[in-house]
C-alpha atoms as a PDB file:
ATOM      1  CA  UNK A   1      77.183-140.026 -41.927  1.00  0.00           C
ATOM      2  CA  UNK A   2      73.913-141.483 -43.391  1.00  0.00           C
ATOM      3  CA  UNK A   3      74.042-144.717 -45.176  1.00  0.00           C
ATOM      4  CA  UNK A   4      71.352-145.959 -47.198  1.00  0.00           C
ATOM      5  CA  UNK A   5      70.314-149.436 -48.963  1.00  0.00           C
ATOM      6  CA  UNK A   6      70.503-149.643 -52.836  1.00  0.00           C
ATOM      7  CA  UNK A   7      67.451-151.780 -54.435  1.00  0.00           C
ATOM      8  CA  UNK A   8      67.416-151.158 -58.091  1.00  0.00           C
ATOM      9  CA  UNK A   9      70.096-149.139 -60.739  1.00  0.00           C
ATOM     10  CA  UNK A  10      69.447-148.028 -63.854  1.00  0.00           C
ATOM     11  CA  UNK A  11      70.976-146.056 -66.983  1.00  0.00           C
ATOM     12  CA  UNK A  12      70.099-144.547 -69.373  1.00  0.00           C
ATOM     13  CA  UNK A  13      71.987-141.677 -71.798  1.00  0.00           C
ATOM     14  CA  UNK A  14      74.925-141.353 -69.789  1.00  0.00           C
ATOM     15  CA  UNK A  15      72.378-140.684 -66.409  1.00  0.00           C
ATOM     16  CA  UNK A  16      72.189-143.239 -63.458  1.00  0.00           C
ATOM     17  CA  UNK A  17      69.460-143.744 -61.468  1.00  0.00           C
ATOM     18  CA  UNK A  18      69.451-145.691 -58.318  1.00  0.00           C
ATOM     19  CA  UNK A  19      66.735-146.199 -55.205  1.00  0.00           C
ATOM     20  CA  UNK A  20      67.348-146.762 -52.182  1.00  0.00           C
ATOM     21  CA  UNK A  21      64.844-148.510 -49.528  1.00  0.00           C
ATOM     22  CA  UNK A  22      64.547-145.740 -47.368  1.00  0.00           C
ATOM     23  CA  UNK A  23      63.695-142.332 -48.063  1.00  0.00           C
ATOM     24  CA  UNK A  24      66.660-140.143 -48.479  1.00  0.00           C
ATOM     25  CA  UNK A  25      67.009-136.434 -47.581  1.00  0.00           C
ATOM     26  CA  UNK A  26      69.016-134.938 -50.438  1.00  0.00           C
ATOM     27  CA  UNK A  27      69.317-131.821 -52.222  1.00  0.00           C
ATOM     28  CA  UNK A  28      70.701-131.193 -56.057  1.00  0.00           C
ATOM     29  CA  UNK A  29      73.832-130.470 -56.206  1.00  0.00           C
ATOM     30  CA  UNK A  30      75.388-132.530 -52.792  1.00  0.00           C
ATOM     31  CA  UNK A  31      78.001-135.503 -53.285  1.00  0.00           C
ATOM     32  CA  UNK A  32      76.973-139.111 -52.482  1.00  0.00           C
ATOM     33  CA  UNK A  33      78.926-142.349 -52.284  1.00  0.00           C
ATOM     34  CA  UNK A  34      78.445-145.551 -54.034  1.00  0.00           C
ATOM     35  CA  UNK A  35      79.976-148.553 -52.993  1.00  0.00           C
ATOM     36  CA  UNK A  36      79.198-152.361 -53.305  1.00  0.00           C
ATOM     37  CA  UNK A  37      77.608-151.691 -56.429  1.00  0.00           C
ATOM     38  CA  UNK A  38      79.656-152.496 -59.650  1.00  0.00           C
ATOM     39  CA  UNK A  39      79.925-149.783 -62.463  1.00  0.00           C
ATOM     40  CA  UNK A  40      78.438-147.348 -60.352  1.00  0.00           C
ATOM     41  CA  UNK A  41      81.371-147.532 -57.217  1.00  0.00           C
ATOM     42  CA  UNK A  42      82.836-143.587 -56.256  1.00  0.00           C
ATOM     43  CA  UNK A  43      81.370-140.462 -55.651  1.00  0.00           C
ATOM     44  CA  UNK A  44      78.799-138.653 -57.529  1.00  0.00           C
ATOM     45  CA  UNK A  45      77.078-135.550 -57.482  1.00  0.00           C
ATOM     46  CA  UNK A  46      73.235-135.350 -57.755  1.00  0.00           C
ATOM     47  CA  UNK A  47      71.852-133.908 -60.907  1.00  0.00           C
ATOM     48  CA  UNK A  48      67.919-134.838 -59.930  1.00  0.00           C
ATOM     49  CA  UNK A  49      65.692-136.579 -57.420  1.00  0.00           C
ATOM     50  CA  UNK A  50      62.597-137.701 -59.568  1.00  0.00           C
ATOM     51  CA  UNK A  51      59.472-139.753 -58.500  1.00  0.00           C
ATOM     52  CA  UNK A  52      58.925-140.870 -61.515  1.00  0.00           C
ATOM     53  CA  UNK A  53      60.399-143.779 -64.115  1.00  0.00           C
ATOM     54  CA  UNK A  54      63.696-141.870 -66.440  1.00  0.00           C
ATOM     55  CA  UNK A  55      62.983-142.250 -70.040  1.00  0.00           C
ATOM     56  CA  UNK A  56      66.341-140.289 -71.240  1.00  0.00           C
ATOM     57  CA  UNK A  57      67.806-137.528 -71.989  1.00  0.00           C
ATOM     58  CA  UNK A  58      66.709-134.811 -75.160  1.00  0.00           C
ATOM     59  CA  UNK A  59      68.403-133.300 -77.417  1.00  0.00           C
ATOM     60  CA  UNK A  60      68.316-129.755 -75.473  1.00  0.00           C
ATOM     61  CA  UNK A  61      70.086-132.077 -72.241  1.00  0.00           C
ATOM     62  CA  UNK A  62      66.335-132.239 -70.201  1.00  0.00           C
ATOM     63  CA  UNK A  63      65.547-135.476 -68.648  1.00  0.00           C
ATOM     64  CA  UNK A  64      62.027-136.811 -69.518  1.00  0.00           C
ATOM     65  CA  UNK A  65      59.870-139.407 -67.473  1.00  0.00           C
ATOM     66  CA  UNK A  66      57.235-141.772 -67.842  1.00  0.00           C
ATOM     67  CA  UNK A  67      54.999-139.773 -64.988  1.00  0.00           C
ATOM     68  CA  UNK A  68      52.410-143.086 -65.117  1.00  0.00           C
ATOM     69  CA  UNK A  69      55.738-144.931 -63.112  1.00  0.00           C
ATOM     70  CA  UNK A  70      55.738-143.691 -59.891  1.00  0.00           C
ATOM     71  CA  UNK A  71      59.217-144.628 -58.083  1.00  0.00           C
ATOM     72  CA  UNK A  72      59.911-143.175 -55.087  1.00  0.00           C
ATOM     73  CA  UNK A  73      63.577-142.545 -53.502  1.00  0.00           C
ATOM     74  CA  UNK A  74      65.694-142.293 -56.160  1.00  0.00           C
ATOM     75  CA  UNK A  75      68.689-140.156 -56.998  1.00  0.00           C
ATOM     76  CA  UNK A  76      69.929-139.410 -60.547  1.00  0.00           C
ATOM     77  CA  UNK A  77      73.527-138.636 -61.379  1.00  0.00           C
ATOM     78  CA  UNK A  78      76.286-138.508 -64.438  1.00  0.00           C
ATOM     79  CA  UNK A  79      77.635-141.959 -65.380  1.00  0.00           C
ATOM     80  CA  UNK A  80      79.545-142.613 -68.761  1.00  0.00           C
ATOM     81  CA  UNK A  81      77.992-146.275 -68.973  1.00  0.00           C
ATOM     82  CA  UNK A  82      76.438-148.401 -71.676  1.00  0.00           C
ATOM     83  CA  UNK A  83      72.317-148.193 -70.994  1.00  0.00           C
ATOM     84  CA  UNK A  84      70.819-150.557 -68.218  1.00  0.00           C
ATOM     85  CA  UNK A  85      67.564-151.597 -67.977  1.00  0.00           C
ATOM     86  CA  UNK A  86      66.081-150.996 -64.196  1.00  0.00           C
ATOM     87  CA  UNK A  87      67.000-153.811 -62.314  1.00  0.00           C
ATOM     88  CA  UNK A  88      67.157-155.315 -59.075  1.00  0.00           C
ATOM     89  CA  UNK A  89      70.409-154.154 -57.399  1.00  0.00           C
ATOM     90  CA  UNK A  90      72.447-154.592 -54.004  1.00  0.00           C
ATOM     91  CA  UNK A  91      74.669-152.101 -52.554  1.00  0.00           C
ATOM     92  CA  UNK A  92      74.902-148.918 -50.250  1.00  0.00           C
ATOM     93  CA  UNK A  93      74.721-145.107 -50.643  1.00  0.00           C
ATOM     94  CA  UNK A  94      76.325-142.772 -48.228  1.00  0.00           C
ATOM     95  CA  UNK A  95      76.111-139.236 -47.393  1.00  0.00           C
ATOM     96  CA  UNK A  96      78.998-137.795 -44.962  1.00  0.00           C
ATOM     97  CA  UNK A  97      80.465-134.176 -45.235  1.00  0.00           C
ATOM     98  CA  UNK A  98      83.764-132.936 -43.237  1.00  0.00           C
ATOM     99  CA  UNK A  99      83.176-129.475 -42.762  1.00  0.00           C
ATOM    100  CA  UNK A 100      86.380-127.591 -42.271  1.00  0.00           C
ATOM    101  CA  UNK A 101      85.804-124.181 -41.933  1.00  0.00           C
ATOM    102  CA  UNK A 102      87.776-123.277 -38.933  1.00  0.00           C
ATOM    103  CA  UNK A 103      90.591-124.910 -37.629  1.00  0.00           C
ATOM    104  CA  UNK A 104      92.653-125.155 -34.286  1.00  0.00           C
ATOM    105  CA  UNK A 105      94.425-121.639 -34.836  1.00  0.00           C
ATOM    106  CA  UNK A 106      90.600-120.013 -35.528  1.00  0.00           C
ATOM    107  CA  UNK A 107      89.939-121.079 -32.140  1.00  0.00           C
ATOM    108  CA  UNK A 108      92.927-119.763 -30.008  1.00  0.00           C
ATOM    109  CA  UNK A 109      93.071-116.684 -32.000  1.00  0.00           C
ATOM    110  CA  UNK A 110      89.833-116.049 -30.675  1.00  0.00           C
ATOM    111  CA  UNK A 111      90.292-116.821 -27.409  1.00  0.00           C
ATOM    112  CA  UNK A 112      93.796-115.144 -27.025  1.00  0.00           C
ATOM    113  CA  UNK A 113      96.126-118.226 -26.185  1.00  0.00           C
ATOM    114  CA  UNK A 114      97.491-121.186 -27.489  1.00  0.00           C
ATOM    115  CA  UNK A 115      97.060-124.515 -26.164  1.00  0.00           C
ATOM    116  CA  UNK A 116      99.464-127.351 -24.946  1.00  0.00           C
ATOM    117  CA  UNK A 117      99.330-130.716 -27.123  1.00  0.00           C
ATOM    118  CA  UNK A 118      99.075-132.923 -26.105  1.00  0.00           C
ATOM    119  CA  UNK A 119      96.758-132.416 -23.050  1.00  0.00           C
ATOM    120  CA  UNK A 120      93.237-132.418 -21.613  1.00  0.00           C
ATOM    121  CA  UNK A 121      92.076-128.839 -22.728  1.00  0.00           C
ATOM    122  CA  UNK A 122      93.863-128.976 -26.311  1.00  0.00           C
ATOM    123  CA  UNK A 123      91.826-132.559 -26.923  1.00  0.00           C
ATOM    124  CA  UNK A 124      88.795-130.432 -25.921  1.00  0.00           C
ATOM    125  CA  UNK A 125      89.294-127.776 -27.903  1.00  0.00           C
ATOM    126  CA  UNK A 126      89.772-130.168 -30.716  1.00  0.00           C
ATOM    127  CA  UNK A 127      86.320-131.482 -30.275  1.00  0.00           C
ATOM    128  CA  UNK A 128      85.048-128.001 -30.047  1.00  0.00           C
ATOM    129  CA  UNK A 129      86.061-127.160 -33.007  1.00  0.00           C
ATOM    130  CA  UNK A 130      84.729-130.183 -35.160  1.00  0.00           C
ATOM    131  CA  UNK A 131      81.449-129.742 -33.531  1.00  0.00           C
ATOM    132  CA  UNK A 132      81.013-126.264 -34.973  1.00  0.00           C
ATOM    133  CA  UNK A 133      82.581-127.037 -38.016  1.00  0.00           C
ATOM    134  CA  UNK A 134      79.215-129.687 -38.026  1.00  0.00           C
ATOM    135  CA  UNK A 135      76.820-127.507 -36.405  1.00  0.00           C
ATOM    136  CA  UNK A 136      77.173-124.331 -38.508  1.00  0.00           C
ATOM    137  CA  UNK A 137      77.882-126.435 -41.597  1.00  0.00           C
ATOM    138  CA  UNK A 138      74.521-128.820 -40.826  1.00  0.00           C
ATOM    139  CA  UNK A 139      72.303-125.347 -39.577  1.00  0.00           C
ATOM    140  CA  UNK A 140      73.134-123.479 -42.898  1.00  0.00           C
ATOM    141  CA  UNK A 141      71.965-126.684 -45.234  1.00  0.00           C
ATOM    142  CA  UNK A 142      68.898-126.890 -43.052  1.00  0.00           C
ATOM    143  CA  UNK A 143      68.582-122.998 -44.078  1.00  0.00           C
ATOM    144  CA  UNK A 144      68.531-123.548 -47.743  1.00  0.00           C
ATOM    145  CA  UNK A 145      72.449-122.783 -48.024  1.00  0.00           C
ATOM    146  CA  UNK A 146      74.380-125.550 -50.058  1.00  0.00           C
ATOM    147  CA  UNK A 147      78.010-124.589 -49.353  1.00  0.00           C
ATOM    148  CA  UNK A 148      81.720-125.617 -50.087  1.00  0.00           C
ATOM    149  CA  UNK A 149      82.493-127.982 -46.812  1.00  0.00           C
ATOM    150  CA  UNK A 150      86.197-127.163 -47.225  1.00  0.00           C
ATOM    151  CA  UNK A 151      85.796-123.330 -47.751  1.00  0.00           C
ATOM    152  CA  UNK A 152      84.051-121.160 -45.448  1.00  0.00           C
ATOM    153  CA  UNK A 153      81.254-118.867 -47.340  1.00  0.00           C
ATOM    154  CA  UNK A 154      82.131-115.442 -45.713  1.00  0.00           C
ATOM    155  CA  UNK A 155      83.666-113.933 -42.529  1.00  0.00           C
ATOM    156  CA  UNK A 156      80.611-113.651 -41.130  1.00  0.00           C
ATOM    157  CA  UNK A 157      80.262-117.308 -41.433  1.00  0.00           C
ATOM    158  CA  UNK A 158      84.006-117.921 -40.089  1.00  0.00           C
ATOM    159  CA  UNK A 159      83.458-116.073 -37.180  1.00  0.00           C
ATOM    160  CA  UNK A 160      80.164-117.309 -36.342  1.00  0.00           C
ATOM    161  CA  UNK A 161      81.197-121.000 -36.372  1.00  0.00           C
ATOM    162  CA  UNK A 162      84.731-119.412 -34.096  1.00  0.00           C
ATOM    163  CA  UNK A 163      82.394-117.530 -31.458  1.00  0.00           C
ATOM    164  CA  UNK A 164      80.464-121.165 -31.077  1.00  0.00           C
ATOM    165  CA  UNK A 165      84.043-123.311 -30.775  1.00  0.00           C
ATOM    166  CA  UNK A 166      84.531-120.894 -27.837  1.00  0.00           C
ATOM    167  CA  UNK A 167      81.280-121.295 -26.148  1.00  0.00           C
ATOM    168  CA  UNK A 168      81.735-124.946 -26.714  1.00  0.00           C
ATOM    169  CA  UNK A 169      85.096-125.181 -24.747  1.00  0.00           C
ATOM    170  CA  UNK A 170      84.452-122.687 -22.311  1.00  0.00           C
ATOM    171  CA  UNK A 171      81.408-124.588 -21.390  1.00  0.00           C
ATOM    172  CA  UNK A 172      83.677-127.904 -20.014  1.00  0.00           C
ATOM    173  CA  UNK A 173      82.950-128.583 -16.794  1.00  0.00           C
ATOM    174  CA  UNK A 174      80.553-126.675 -16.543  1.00  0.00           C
ATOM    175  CA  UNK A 175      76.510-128.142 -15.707  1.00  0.00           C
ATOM    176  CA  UNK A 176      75.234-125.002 -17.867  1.00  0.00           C
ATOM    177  CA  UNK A 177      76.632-121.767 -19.589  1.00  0.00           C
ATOM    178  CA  UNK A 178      80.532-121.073 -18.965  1.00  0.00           C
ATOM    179  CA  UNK A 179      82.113-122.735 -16.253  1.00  0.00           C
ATOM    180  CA  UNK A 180      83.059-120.867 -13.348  1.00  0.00           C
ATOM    181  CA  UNK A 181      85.529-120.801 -10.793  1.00  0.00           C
ATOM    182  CA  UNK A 182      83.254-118.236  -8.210  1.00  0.00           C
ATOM    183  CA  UNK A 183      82.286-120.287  -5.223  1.00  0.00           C
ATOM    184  CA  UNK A 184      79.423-117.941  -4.544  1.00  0.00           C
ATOM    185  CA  UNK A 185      78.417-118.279  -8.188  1.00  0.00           C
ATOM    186  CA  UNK A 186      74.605-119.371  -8.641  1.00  0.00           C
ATOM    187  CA  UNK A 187      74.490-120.467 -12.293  1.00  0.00           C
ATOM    188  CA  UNK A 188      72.315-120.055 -14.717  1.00  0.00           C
ATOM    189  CA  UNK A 189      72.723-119.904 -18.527  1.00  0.00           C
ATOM    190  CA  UNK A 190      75.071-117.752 -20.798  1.00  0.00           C
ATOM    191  CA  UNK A 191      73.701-117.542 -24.077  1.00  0.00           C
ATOM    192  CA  UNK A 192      73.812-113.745 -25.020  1.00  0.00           C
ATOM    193  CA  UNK A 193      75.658-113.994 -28.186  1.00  0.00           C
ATOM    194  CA  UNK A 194      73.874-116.820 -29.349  1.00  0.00           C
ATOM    195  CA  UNK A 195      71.538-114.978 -31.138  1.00  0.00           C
ATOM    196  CA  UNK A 196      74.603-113.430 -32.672  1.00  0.00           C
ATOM    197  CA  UNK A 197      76.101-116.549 -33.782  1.00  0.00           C
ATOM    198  CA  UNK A 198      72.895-117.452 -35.665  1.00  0.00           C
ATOM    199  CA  UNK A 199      72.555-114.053 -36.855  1.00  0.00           C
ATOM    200  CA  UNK A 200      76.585-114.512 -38.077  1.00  0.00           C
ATOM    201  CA  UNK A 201      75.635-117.519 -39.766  1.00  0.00           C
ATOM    202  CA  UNK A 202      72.468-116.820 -41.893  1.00  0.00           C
ATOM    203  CA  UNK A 203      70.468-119.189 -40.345  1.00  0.00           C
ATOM    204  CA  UNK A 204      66.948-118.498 -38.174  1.00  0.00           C
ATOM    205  CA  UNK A 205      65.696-116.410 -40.064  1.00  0.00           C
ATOM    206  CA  UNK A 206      61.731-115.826 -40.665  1.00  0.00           C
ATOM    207  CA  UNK A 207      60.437-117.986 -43.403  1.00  0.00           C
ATOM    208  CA  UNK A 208      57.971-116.108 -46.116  1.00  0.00           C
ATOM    209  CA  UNK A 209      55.265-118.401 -47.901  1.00  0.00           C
END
């Protein structure tokens, strides 16, 4: 979750703008929270990230600037509202996405048996699976994807995320690649289908200028 510091609020034809101190990393289209700020308290999803002053809104529904204001980390979104001048303003932004892709059942599907709650392995697996819920979820924005965190994009995507749960928990205990029971084993790192779980989930690929 990434919090940020509200320093001024404005609005203006039904469009809030806020900034915030630092500089966020946003896209159009992804959900924020506002709290500690009055009128402008819930969730809201962006509709622009301009750098410079909002002047309104047109008849046609574009936004137009003043592009001699420079102002730097703001987000724009819809807010029914009387207009506010840009002001001064305290509160917080926050960014934090649940992915849920896969769940529990995903995971021992995949790995052919069920597990015990509550014990050791099952609170493992648990983790497993919320940490490639979050890694394919947070590899695929970095990608250019902006998907549903609640519903997976594709079986390719599902399985992906699945095939990295497994290597996850099959890892525990284990100093690198899957742990192993051989006493004469010498180590060294599994990582053959991680090229296909990248592959699975869109991401890595070669960037064109």
């Amino acid at each position: 979750m990434a919090t940020y510091t509200i320093t001024h609020s404005q609005v203006v034809d039904n469009v809030a703008t806020v900034q915030v101190l630092q500089q966020p990393e946003f896209e159009v289209g992804q959900s924020i929270t506002i709290s500690g700020l009055s009128g402008f308290n819930g969730t809201h999803v962006i509709r622009a990230l301009p750098e410079y002053y909002f002047t309104g809104v047109t008849e046609q529904g574009d936004y137009t600037y003043d592009t001699a204001r420079i102002i730097p980390n703001q987000i724009q979104f819809a807010l029914t509202a009387d207009d506010q001048e840009r002001a001064a303003a305290s509160g917080s932004l926050t960014y934090s996405v649940t992915c849920t892709w896969i769940v529990q059942g995903d995971l021992e599907d995949y790995l052919g048996y069920t597990f015990t709650s509550p014990s050791a392995d099952y609170d493992i697996a648990t983790m497993a699976v919320g940490a490639a819920n979050a890694f394919a979820f947070r590899r695929r924005q970095e990608s250019g994807y902006w998907d549903s965190p609640s519903t997976v994009p594709g079986l390719d995507v599902k399985l992906g995320t699945t095939m990295y749960a497994a290597v996850l928990y099959r890892e525990k205990g284990s100093v690198e690649g899957l742990a192993s029971f051989d006493p004469l084993a010498v180590g060294g790192p599994v990582a053959g289908n991680f090229g296909q779980i990248m592959r699975l989930l869109g991401v890595n690929k070669p960037q064109v200028a």
